[in-house]
C-alpha atoms as a PDB file:
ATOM      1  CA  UNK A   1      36.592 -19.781 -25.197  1.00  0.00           C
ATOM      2  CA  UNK A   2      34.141 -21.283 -22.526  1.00  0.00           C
ATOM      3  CA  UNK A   3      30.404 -20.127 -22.189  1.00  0.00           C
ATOM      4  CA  UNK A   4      29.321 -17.709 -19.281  1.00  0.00           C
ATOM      5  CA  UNK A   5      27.148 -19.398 -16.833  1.00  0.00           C
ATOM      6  CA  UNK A   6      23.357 -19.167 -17.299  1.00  0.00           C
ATOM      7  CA  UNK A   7      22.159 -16.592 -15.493  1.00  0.00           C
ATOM      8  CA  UNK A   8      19.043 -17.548 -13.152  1.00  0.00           C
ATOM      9  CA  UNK A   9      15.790 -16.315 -13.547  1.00  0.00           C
ATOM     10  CA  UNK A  10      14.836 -13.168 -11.115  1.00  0.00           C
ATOM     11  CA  UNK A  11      12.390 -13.365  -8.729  1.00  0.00           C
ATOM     12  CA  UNK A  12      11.299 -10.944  -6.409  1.00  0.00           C
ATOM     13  CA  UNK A  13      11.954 -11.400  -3.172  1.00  0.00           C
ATOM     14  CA  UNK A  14       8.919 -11.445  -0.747  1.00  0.00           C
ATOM     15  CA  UNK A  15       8.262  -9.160   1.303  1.00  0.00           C
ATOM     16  CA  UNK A  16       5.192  -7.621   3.948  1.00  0.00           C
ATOM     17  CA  UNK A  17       2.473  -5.191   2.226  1.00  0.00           C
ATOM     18  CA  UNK A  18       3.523  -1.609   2.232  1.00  0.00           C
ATOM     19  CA  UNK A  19       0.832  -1.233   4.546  1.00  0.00           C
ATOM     20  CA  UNK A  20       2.091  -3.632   6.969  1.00  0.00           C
ATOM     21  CA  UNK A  21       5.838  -2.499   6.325  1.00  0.00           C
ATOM     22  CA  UNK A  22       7.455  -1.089  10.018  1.00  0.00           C
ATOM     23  CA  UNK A  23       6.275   3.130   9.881  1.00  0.00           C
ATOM     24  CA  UNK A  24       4.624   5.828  11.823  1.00  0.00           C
ATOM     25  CA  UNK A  25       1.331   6.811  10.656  1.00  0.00           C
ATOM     26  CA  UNK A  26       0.811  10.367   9.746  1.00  0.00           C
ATOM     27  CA  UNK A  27      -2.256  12.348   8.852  1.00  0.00           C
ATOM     28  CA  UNK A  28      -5.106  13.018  11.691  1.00  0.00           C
ATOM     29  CA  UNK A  29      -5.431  11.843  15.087  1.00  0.00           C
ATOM     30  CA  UNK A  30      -8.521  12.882  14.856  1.00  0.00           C
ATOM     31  CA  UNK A  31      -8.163  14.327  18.704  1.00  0.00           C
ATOM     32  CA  UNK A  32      -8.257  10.969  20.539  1.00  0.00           C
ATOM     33  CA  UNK A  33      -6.321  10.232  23.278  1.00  0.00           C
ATOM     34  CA  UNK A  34      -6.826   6.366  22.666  1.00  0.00           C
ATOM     35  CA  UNK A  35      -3.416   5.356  20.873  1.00  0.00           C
ATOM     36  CA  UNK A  36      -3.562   4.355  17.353  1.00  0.00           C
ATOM     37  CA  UNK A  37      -3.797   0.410  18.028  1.00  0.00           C
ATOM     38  CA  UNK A  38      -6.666   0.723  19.622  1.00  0.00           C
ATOM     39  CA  UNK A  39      -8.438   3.293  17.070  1.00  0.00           C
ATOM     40  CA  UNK A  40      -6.999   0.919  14.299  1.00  0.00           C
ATOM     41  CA  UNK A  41      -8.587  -2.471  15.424  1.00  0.00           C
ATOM     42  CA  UNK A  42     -11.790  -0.626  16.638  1.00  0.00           C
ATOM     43  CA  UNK A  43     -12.217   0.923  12.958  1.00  0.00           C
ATOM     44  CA  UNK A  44     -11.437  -2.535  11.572  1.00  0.00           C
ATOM     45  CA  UNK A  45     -13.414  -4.700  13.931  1.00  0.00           C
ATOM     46  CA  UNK A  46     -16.711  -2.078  12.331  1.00  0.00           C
ATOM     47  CA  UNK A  47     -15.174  -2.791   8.573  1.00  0.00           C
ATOM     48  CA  UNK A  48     -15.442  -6.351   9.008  1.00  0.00           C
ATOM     49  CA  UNK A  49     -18.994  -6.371   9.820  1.00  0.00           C
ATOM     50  CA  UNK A  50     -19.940  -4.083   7.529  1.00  0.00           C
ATOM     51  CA  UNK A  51     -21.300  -1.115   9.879  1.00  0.00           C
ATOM     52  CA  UNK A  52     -19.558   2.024   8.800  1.00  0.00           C
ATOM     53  CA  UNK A  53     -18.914   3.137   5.407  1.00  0.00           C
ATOM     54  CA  UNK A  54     -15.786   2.352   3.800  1.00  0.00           C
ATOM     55  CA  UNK A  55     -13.799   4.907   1.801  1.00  0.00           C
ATOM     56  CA  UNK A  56      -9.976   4.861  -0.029  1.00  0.00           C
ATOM     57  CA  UNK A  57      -9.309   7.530  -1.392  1.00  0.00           C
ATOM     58  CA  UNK A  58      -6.226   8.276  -4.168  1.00  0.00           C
ATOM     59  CA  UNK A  59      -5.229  11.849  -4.800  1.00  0.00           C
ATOM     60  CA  UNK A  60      -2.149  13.915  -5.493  1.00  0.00           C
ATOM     61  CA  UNK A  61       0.211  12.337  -8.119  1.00  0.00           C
ATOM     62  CA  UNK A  62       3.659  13.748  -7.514  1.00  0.00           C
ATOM     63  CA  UNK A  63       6.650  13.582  -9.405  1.00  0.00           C
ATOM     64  CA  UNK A  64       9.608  12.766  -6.951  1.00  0.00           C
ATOM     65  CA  UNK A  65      13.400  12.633  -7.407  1.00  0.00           C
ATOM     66  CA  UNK A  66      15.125  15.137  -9.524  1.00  0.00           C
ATOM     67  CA  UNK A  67      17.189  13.305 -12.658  1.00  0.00           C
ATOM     68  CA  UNK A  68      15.443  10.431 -15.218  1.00  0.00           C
ATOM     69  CA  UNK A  69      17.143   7.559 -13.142  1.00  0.00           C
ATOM     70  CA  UNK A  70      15.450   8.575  -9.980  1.00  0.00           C
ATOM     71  CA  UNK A  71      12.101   9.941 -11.256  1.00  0.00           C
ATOM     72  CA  UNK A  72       8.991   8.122  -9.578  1.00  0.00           C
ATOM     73  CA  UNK A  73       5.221   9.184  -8.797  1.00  0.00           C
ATOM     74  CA  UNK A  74       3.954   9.158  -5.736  1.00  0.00           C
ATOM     75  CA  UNK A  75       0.631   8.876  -4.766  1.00  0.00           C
ATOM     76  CA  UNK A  76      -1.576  10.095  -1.658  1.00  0.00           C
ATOM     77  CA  UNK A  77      -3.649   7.304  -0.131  1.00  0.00           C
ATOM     78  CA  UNK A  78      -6.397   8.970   2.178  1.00  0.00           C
ATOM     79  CA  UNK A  79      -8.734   5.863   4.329  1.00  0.00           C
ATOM     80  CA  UNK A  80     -11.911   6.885   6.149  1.00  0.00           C
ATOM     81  CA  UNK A  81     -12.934   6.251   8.463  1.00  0.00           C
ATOM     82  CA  UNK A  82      -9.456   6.193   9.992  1.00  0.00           C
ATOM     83  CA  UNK A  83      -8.796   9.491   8.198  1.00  0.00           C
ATOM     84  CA  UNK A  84      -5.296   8.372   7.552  1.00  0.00           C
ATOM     85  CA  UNK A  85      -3.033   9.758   4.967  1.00  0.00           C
ATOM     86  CA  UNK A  86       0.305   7.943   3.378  1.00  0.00           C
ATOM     87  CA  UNK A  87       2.340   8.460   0.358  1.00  0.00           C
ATOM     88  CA  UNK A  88       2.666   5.221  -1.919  1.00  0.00           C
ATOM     89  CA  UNK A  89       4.540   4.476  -4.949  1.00  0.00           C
ATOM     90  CA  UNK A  90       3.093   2.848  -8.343  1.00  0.00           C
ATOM     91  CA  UNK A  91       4.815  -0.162  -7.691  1.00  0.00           C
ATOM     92  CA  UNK A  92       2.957  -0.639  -4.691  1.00  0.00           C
ATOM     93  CA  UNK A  93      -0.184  -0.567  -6.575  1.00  0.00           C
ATOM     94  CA  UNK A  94       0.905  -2.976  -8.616  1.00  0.00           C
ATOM     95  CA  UNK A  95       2.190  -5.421  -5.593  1.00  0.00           C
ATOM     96  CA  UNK A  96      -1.679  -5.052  -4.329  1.00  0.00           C
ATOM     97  CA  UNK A  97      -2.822  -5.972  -7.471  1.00  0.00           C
ATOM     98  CA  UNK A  98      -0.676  -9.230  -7.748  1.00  0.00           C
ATOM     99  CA  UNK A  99      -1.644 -10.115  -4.217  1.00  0.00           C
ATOM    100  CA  UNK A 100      -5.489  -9.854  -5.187  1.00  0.00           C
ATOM    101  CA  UNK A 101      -4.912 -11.933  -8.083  1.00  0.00           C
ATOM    102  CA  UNK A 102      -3.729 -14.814  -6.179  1.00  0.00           C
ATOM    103  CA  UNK A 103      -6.052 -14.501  -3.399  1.00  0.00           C
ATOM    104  CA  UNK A 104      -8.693 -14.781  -6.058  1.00  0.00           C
ATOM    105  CA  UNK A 105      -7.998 -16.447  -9.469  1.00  0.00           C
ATOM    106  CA  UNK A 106     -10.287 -16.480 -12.342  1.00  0.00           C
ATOM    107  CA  UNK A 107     -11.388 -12.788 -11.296  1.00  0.00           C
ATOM    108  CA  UNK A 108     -10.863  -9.793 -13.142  1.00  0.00           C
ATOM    109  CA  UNK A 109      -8.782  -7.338 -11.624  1.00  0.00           C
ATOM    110  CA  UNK A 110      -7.956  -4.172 -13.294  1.00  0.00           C
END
């Protein structure tokens, strides 16, 4: 009887940051009228030289799905000063991590 093939080894495909990922942002508009591009590169054009305050905040665990195969936290993400609010899943915690940990080796990131 012959031998199955080896099976290759996985790798994950790779894909944009959750952040970057194709959505609509929820949370605040905060009452501008300027459209979200605009607010966005403003906010980061500050956060890149360091003028405003910088704040992440992670809140709200939820357990989503309703049997043990599709069980998964989820996790509110609040940003200041864009006051922006998204849902994100453990895993993408973890794909931040990895990221970090390439973009800077020998560090320690928890």
């Amino acid at each position: 009887m012959a031998s199955a093939p080896p099976v290759p080894a996985y790798k994950a495909p790779s894909l944009p940051p959750p952040s970057l990922a194709p959505m609509s942002l929820g949370g605040s508009t905060g009452g501008s009228s300027k459209p979200w591009e605009e607010r966005w590169q403003q906010a980061s054009d500050m956060i890149m030289k360091n003028e405003i305050k910088k704040e992440i905040t992670v809140l709200n665990p939820t357990v989503m799905g309703s049997s043990i195969v599709t069980k998964y936290v989820s996790y509110e993400v609040a940003t200041s000063p864009l006051e922006y609010s998204v849902q994100r899943r453990y895993t993408d915690f973890i794909w931040l991590r990895d990221r970090i940990v390439l973009k800077y080796p020998g560090m320690c990131v928890v």
